[in-house]
PDB file of N, CA and C in Angstrom:
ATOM      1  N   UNK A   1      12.041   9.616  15.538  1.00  0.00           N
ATOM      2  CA  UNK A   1      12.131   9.590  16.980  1.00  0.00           C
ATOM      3  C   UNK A   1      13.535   9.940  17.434  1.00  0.00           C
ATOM      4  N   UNK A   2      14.401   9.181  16.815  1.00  0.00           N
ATOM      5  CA  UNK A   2      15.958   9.854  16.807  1.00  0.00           C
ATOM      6  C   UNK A   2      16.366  11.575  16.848  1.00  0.00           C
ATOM      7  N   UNK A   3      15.673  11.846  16.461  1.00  0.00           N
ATOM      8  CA  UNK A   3      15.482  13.717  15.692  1.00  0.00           C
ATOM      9  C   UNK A   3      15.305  13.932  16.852  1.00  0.00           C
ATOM     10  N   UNK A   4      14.076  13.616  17.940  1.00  0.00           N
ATOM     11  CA  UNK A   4      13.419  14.192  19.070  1.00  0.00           C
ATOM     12  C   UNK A   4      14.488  14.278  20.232  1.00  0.00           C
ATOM     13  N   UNK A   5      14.916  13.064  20.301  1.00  0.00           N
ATOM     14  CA  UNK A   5      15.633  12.404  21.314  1.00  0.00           C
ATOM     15  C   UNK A   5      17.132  13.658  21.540  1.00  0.00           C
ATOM     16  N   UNK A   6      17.884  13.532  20.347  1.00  0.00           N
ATOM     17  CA  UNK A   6      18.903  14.379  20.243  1.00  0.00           C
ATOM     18  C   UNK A   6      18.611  15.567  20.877  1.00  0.00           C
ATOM     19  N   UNK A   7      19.751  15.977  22.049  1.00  0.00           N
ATOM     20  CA  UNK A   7      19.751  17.630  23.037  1.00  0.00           C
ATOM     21  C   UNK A   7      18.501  17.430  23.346  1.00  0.00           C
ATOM     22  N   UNK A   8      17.762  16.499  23.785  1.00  0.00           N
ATOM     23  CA  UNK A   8      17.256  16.600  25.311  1.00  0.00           C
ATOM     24  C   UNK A   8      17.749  15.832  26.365  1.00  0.00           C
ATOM     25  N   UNK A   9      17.001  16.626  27.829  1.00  0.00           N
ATOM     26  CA  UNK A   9      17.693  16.360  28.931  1.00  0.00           C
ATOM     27  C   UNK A   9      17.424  14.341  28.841  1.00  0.00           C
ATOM     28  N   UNK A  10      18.094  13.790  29.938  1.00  0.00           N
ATOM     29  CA  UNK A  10      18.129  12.939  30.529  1.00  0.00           C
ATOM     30  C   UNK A  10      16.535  12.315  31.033  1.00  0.00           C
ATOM     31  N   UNK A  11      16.003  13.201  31.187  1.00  0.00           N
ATOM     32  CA  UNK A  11      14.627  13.055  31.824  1.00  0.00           C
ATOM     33  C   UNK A  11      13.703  13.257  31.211  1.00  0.00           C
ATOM     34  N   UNK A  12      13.949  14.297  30.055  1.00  0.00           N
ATOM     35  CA  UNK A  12      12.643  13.970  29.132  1.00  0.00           C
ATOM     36  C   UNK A  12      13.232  12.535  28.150  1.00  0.00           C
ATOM     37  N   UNK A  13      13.896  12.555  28.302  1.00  0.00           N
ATOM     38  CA  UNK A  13      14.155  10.865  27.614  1.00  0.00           C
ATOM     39  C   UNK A  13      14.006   9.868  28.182  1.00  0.00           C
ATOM     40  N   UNK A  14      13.710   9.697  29.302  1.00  0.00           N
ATOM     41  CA  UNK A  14      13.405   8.622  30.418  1.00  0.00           C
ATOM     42  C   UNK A  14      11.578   8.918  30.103  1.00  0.00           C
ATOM     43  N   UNK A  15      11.456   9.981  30.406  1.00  0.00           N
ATOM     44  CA  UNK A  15       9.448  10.101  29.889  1.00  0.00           C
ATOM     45  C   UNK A  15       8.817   9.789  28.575  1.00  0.00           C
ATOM     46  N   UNK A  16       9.751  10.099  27.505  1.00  0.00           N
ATOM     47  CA  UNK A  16       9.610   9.406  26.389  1.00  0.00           C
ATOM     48  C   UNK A  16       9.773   8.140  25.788  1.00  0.00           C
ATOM     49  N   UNK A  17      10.765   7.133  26.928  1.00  0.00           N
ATOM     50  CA  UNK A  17      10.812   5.642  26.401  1.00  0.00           C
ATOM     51  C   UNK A  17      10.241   5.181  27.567  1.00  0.00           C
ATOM     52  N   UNK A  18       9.514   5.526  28.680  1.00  0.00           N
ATOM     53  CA  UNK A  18       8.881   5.683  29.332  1.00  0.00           C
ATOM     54  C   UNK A  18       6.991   5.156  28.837  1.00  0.00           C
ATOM     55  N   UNK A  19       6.778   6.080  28.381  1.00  0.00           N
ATOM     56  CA  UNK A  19       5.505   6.064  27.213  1.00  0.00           C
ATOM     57  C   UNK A  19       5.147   5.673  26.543  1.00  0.00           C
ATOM     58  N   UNK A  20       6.523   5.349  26.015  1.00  0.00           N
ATOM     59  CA  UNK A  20       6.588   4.063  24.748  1.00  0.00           C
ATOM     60  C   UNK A  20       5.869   2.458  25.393  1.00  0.00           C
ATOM     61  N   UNK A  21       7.261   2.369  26.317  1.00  0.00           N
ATOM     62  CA  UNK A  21       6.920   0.931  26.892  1.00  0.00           C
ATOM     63  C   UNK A  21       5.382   0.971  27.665  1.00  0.00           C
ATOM     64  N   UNK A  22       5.271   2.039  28.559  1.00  0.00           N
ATOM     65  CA  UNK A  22       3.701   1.569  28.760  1.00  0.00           C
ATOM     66  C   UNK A  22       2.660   1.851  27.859  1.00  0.00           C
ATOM     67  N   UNK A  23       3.039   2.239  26.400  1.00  0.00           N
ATOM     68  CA  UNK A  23       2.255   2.430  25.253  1.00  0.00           C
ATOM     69  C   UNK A  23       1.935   0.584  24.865  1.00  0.00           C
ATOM     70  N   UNK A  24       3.015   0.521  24.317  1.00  0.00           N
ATOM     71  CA  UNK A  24       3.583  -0.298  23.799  1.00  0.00           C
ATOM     72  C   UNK A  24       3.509  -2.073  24.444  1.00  0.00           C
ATOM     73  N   UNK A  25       3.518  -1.904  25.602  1.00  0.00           N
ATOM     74  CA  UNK A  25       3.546  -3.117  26.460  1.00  0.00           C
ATOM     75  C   UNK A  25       1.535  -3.761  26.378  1.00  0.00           C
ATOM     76  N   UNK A  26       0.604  -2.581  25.816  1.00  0.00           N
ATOM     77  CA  UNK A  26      -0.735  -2.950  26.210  1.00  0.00           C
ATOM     78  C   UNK A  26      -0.760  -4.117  24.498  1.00  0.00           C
ATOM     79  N   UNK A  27       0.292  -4.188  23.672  1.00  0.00           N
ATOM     80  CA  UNK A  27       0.069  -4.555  22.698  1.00  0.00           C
ATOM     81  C   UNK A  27       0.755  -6.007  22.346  1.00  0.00           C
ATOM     82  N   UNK A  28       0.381  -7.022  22.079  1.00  0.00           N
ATOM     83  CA  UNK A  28       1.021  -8.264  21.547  1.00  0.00           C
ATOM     84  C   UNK A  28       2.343  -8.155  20.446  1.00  0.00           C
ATOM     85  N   UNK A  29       2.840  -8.988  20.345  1.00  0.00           N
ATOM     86  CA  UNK A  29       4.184  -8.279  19.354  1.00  0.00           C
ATOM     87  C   UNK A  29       3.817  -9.160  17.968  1.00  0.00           C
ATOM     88  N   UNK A  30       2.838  -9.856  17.887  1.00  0.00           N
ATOM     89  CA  UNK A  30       1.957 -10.032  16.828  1.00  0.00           C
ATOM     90  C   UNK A  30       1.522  -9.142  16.052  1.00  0.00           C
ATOM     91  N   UNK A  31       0.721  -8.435  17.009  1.00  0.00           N
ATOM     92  CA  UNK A  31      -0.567  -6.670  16.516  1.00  0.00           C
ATOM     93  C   UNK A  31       1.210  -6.042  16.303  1.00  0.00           C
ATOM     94  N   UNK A  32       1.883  -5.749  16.786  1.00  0.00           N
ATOM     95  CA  UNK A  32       2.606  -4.529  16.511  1.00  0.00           C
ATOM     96  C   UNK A  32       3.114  -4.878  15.289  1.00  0.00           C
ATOM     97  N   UNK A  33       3.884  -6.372  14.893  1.00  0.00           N
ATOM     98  CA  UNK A  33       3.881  -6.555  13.435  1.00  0.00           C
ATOM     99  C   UNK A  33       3.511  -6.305  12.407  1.00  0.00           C
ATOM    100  N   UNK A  34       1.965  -5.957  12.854  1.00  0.00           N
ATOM    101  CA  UNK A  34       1.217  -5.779  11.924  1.00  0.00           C
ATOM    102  C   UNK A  34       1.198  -4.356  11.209  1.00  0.00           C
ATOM    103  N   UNK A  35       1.506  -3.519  12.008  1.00  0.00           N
ATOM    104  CA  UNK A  35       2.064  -2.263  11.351  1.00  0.00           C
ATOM    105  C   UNK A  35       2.730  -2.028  10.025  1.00  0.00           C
ATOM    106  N   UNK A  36       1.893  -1.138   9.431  1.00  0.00           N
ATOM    107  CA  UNK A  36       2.302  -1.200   7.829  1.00  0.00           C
ATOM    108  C   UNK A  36       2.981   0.320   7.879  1.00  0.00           C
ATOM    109  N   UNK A  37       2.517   1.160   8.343  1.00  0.00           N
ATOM    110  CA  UNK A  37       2.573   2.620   7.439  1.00  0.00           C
ATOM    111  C   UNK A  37       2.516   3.597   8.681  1.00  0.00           C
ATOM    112  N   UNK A  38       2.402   4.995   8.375  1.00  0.00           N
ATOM    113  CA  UNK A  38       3.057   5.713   9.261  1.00  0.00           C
ATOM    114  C   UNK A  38       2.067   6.266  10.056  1.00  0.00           C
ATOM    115  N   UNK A  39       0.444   6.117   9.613  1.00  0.00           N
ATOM    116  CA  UNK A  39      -0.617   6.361  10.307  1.00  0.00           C
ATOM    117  C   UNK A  39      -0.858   5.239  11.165  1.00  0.00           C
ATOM    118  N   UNK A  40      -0.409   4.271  10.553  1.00  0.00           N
ATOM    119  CA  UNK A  40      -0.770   3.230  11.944  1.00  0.00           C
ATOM    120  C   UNK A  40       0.322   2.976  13.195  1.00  0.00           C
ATOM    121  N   UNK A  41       1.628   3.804  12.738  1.00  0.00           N
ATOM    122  CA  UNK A  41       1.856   3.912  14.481  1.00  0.00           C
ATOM    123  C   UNK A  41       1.650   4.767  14.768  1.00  0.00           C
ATOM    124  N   UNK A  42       1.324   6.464  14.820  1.00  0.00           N
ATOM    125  CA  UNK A  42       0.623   7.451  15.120  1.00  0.00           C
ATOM    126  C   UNK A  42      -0.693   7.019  15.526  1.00  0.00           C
ATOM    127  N   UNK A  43      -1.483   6.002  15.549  1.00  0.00           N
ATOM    128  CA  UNK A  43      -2.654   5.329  15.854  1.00  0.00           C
ATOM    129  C   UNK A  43      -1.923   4.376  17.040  1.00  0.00           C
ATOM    130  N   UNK A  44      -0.812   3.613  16.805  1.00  0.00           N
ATOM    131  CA  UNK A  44      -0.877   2.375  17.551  1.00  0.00           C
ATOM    132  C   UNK A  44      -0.446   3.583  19.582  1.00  0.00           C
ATOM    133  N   UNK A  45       0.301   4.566  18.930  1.00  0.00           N
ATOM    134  CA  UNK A  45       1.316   4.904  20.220  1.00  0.00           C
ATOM    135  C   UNK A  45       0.158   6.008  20.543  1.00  0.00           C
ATOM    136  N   UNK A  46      -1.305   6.404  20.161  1.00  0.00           N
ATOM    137  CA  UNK A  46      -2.035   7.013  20.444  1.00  0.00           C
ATOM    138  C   UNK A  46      -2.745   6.382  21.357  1.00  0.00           C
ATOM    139  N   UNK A  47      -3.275   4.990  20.946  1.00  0.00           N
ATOM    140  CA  UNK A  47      -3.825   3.738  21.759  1.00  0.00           C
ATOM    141  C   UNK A  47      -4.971   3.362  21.207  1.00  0.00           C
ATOM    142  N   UNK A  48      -4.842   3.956  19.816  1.00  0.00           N
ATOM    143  CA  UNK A  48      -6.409   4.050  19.077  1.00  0.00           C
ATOM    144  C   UNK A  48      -6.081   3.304  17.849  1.00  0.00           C
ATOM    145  N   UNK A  49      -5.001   2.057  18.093  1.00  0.00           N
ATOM    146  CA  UNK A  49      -5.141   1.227  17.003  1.00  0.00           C
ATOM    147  C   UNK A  49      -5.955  -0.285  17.335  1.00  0.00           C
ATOM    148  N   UNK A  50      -6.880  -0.465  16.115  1.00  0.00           N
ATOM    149  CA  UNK A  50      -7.932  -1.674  16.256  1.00  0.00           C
ATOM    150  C   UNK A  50      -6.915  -2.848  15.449  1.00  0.00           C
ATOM    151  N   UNK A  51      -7.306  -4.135  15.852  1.00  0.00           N
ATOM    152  CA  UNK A  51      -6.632  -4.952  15.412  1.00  0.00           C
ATOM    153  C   UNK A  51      -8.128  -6.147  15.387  1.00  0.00           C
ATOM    154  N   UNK A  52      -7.590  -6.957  14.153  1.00  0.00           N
ATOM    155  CA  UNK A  52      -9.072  -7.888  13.777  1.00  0.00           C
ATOM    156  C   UNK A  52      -8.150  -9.173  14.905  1.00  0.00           C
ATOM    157  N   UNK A  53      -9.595  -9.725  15.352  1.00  0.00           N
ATOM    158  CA  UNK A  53      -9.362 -10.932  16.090  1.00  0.00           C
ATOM    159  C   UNK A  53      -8.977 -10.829  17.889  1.00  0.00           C
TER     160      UNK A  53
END
């Protein structure tokens, strides 16, 4: 994500942590713990990660 971020504007970086947090905010910081591997945040920041319980 660092890679991305570097030489862009101001504003696509505000849309990108932007996305995150309202990605990110639909999720408990429990479930996000739970993240093992690199398909499951490509799943979690898609919105198509399942969590048991």
């Amino acid at each position: 994500m660092v890679i991305v971020l570097v030489g862009t504007s101001q504003a696509e970086k505000n849309t990108i942590f932007s996305y995150l947090y309202q990605t990110l905010r639909k999720y408990t910081v429990t479930n996000i713990r739970q993240v093992q591997t690199y398909q499951q945040v490509i799943e979690l920041l898609r919105g198509m990660m399942q969590f048991d319980g």
